[in-house]
Protein backbone atom coordinates (compact mmCIF):
# COMPACT_ATOMS: atom_id res chain seq x y z
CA UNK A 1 103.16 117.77 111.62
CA UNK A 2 106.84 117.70 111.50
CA UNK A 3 107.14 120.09 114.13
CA UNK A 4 104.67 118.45 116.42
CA UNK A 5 106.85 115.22 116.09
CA UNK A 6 109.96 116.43 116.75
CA UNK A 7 108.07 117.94 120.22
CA UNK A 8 109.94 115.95 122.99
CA UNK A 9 106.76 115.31 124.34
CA UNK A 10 105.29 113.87 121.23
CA UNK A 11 105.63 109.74 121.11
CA UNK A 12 107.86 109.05 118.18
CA UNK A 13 106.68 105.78 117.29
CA UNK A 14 102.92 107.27 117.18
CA UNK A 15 104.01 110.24 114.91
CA UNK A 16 106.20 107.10 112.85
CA UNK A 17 102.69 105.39 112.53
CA UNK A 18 100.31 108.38 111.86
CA UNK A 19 102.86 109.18 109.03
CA UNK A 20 103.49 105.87 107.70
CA UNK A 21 98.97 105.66 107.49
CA UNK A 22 99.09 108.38 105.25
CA UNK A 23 101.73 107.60 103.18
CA UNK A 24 99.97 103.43 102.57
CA UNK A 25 96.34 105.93 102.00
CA UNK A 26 97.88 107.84 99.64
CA UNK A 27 100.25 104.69 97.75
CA UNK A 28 97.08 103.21 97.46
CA UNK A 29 94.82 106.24 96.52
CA UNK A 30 97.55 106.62 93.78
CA UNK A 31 97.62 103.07 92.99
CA UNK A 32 94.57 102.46 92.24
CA UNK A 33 93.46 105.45 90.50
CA UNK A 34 96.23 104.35 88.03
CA UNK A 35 94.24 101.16 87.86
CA UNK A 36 90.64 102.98 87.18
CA UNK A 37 89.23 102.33 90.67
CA UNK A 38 88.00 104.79 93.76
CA UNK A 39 89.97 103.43 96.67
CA UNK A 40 88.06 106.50 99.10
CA UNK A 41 84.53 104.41 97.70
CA UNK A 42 82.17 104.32 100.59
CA UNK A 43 82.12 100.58 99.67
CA UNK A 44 85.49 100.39 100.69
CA UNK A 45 85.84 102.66 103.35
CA UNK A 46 83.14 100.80 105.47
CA UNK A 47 85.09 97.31 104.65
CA UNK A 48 88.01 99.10 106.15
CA UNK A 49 86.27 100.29 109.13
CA UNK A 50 84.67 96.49 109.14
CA UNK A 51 87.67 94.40 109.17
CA UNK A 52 89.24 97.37 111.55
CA UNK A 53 86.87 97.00 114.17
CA UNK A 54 87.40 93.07 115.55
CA UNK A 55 90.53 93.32 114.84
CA UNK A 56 90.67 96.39 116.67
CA UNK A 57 88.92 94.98 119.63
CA UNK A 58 91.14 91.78 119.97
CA UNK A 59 93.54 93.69 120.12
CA UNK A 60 92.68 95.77 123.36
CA UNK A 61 92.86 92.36 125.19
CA UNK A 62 96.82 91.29 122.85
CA UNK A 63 97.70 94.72 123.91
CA UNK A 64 97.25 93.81 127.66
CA UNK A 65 99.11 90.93 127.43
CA UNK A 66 102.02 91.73 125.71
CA UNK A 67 102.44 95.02 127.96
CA UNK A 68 103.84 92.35 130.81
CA UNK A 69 105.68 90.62 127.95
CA UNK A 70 103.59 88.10 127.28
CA UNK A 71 101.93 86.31 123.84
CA UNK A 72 98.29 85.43 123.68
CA UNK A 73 97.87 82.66 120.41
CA UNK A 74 94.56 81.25 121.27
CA UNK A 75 92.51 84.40 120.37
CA UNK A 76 91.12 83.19 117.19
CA UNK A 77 89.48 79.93 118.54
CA UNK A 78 88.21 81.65 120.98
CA UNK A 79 86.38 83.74 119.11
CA UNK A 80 85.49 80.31 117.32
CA UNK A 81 84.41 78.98 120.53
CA UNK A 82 82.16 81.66 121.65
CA UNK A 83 80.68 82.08 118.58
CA UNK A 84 79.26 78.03 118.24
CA UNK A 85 78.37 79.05 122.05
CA UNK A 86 76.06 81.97 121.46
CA UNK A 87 74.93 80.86 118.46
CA UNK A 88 73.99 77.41 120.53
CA UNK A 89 72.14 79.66 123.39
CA UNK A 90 70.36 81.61 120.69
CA UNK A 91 69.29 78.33 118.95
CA UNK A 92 68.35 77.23 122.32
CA UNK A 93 66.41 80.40 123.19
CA UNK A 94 68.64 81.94 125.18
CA UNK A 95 68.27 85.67 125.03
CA UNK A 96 70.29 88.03 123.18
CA UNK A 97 72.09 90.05 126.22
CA UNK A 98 71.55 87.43 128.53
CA UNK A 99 73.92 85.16 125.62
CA UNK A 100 76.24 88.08 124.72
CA UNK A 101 76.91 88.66 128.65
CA UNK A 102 77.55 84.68 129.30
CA UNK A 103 79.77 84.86 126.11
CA UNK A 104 82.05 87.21 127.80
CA UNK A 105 81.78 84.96 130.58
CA UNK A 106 83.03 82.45 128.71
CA UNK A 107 85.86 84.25 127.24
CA UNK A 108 87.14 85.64 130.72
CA UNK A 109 87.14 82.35 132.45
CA UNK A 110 89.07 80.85 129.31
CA UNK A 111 91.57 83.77 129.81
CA UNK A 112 92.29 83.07 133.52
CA UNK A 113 92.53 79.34 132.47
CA UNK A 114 95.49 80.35 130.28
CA UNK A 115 97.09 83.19 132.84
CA UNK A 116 96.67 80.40 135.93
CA UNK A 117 99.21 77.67 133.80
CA UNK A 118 101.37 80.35 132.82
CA UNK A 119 101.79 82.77 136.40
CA UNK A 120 101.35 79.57 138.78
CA UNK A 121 102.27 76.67 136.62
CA UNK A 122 105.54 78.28 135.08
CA UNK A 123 104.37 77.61 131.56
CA UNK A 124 105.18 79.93 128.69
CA UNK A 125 102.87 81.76 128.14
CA UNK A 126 103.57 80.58 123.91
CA UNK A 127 102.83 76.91 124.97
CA UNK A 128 99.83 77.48 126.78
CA UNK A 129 98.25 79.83 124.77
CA UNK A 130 99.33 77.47 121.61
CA UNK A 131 97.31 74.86 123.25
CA UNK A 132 94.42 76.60 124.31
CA UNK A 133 93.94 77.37 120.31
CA UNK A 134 94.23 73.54 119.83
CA UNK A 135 91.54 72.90 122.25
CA UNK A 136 89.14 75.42 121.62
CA UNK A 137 89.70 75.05 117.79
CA UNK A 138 88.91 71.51 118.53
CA UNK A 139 86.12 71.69 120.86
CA UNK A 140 83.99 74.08 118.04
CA UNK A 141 84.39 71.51 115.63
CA UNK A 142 83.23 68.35 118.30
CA UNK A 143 80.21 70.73 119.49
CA UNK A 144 79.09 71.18 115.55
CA UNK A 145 80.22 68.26 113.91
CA UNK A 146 82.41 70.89 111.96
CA UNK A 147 78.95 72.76 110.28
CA UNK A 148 78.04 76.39 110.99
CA UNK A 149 74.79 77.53 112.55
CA UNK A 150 72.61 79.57 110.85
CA UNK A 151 69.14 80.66 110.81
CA UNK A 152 69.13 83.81 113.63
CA UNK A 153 66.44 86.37 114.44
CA UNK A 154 67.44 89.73 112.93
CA UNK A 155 68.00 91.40 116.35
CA UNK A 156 71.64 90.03 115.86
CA UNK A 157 72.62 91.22 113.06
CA UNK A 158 71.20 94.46 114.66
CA UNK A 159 73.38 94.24 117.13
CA UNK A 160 76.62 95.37 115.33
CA UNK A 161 74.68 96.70 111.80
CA UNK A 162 72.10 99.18 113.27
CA UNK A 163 72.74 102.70 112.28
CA UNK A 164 73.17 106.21 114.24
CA UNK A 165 73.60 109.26 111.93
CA UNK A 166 74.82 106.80 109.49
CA UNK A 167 77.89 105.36 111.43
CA UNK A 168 77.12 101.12 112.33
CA UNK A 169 76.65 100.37 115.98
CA UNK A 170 80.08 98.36 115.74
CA UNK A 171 82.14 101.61 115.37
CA UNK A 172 80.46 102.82 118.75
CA UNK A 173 81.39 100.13 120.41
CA UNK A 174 85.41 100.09 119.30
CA UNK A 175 85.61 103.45 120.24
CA UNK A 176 83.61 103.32 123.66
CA UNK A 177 86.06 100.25 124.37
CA UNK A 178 88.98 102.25 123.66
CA UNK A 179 87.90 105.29 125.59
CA UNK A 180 87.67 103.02 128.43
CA UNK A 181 90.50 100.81 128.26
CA UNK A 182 92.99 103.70 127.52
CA UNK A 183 91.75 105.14 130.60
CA UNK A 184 91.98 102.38 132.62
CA UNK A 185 95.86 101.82 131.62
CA UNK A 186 96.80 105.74 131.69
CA UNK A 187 94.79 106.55 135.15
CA UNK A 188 94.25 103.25 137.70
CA UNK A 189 96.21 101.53 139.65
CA UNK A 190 96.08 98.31 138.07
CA UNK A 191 97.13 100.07 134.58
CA UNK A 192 100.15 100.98 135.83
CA UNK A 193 101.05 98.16 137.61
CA UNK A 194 100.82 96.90 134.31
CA UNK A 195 103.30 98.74 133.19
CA UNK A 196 105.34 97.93 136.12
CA UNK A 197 105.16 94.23 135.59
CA UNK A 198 105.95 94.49 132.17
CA UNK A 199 108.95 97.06 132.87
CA UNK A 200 110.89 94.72 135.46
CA UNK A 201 108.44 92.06 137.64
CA UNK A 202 111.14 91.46 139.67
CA UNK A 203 111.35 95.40 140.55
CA UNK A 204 107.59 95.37 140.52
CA UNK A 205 107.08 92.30 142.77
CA UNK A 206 109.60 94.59 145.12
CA UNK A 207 107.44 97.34 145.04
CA UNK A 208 104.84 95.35 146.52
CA UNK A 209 102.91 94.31 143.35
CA UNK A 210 100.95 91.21 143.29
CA UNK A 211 102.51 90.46 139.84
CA UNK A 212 100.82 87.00 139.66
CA UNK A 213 97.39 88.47 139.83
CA UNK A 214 98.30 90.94 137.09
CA UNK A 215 99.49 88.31 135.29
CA UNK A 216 96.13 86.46 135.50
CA UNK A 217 93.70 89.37 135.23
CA UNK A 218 95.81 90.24 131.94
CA UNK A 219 94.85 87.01 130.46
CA UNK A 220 91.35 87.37 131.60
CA UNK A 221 91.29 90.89 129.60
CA UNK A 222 92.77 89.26 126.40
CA UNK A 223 90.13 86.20 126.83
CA UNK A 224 87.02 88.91 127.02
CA UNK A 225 88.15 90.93 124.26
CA UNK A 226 87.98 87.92 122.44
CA UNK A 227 84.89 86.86 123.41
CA UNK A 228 83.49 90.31 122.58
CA UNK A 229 85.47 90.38 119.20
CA UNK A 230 83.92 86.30 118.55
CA UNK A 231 80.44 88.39 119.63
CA UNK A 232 80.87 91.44 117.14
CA UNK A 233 81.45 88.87 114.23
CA UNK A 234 78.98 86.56 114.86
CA UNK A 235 76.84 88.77 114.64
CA UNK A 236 78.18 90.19 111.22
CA UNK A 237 78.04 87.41 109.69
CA UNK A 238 74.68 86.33 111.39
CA UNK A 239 76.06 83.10 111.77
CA UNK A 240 78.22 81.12 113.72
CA UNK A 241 81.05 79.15 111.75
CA UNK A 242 83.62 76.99 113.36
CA UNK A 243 85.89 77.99 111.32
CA UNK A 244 85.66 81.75 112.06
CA UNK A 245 88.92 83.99 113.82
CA UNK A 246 91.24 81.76 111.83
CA UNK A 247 94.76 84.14 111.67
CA UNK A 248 92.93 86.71 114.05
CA UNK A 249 95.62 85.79 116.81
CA UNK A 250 98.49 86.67 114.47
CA UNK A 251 96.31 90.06 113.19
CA UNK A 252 95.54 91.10 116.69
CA UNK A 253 99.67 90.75 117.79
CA UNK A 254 100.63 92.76 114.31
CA UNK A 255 97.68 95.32 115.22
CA UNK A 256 99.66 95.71 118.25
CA UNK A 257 103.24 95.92 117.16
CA UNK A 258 102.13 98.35 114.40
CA UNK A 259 100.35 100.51 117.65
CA UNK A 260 103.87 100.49 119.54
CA UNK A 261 103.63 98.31 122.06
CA UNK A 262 106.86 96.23 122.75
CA UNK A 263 107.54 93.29 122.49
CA UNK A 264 109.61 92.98 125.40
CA UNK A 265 106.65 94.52 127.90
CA UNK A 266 106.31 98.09 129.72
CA UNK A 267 105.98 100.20 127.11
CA UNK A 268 103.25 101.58 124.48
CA UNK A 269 100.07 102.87 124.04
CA UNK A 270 96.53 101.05 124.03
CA UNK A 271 94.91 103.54 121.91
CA UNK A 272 97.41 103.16 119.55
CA UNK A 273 96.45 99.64 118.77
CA UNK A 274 93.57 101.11 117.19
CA UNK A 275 95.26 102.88 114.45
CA UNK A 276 97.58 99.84 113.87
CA UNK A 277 94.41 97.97 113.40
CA UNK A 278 93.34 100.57 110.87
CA UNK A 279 96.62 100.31 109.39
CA UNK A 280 96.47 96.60 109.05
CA UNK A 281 92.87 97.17 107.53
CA UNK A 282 93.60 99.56 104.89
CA UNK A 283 96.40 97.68 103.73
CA UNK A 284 94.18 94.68 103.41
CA UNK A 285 91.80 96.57 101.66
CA UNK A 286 93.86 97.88 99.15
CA UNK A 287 96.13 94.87 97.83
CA UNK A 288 92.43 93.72 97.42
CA UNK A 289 91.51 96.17 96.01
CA UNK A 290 94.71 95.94 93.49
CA UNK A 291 93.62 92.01 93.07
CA UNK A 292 96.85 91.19 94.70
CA UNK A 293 97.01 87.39 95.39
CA UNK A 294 95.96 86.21 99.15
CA UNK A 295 99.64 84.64 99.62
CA UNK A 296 101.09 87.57 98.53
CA UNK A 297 99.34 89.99 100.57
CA UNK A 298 100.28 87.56 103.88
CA UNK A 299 104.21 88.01 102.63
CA UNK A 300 103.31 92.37 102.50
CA UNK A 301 101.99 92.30 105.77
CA UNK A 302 104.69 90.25 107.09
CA UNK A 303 107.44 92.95 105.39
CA UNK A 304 105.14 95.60 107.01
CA UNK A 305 105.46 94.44 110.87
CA UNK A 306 109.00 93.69 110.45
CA UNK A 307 109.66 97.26 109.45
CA UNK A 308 107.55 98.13 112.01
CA UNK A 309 109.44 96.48 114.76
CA UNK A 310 112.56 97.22 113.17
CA UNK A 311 111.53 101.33 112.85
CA UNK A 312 110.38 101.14 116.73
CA UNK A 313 114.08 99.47 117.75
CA UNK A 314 116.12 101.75 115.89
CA UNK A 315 113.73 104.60 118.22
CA UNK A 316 114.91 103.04 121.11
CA UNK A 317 118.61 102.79 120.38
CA UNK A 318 118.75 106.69 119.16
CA UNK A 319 116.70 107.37 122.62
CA UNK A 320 119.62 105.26 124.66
């Protein structure tokens, strides 16, 4: 491994975070076989792979959006919002693909709602996002009088929780997601213009790039991943709380950090949002795992994406 990493062709920051994922596995295997518990349960390891996966997917769309150097803050209510939605439609009869599809809908035209105030209104992109989650946050409570819906056929549930060869339809879809996003940013046109507008817009607006339409369709991306995120949970849960995708903004940014993408735009790897999200996961897991208080565990995971940010910098400056 050590070899491979110091490979000029090798991505430092990836090798950094396939390293540091073994070393939190094995701290915790450690830990809590010192504490008489089986952190490698299967119990476990599918709560991993559970809280993984919509954080994992969120972060597809945060990982689009911070490539230009942008913030996205409203994904957690709007996985709220689109989870009162469907569960509305499917109260209302709607069908369950016909729902899931206008759910995406939803989430898309929320996203170019967002990218529109910040590429043609000359908002930032932290105040417009900020109040999106306001509004959305707001409008699940006024649509449900603040209550959950409940009371669904068992085809959704199905719809994340049916099995192939033992592996949850949920983990299909992540990686399907990622196969096609990754390609999408590493081989199209529109990826790398991406990249470009994240790099230098004013270089890429040179160029000939239509960097206000990237801007937009970014947004859009980051609104449908939520949507599809707010779709995968409610149907975990197999209900539709208002309350739901609280902190998923903030989980879906560190998923991101953690993955390599900076900050500042241009650079980083989609696919490596995944295994940030799998990161964030297992360390979840475990400080439950170790009964380590909820506040406490926020402060951790803080520490963690500091380091992480910190780690990536101090890559750059050795590169310069």
């Amino acid at each position: 491994m050590w070899k491979l990493c110091k490979s000029k062709k090798i991505d430092v920051h990836a090798c950094s975070l396939y390293l540091g994922g073994f070393v939190i596995l094995l701290a915790f295997s450690i830990l809590c076989r010192l504490n008489g518990k089986n952190f490698f349960s299967m119990q476990n390891i599918m709560n991993i792979i559970q809280q993984s996966a919509i954080i994992g997917i969120t972060g597809i769309g945060a990982s689009f959006v911070i490539l230009t150097g942008g913030i996205d803050l409203s994904v957690g209510s709007i996985i709220a919002f689109v989870g009162i939605a469907g569960g509305m439609m499917l109260k209302g009869g709607v069908p369950l693909a016909v729902t899931i599809i206008l759910c995406i809908v939803i989430g898309f035209l929320i996203g170019i709602f967002n990218g529109y105030f910040i590429s043609f209104g000359k908002v930032p992109a932290f105040i417009v996002t900020l109040g999106s989650m306001q509004i959305f946050r707001g409008f699940t409570k006024v649509l449900t009088d603040g209550k959950p819906i409940s009371g669904f056929d068992d085809s959704l549930a199905a719809f994340t929780g049916s099995k192939l060869f033992g592996i949850t339809a949920l983990v299909y879809y992540v990686f399907i997601l990622y196969v096609i996003m990754v390609f999408v940013t590493t081989k199209t046109k529109f990826g790398r213009r991406v990249y470009a507008f994240g790099g230098n817009p004013n270089a890429a607006k040179l160029s000939g790039v239509k960097i206000r339409k990237i801007e937009i369709l970014t947004y859009a991306i980051a609104g449908m991943f939520s949507a599809i995120g707010g779709v995968c949970l409610l149907s975990r849960l197999a209900y539709a709380d208002p309350n739901a995708g609280a902190g998923y903004e903030m989980d879906a940014i560190a998923a991101t950090v953690l993955g390599g993408i900076a900050l500042s735009g241009g650079k980083g790897n989609v696919g490596n949002t995944l295994i940030g999200a799998l990161v964030l996961g297992i360390l979840k897991c475990g400080l439950q795992i170790l009964n380590v208080a909820t506040y406490w565990q926020t402060v951790i995971i803080g520490v963690v994406i500091i380091l992480a940010v910190y780690v990536d910098k101090a890559n750059e400056r050795k590169a310069e």
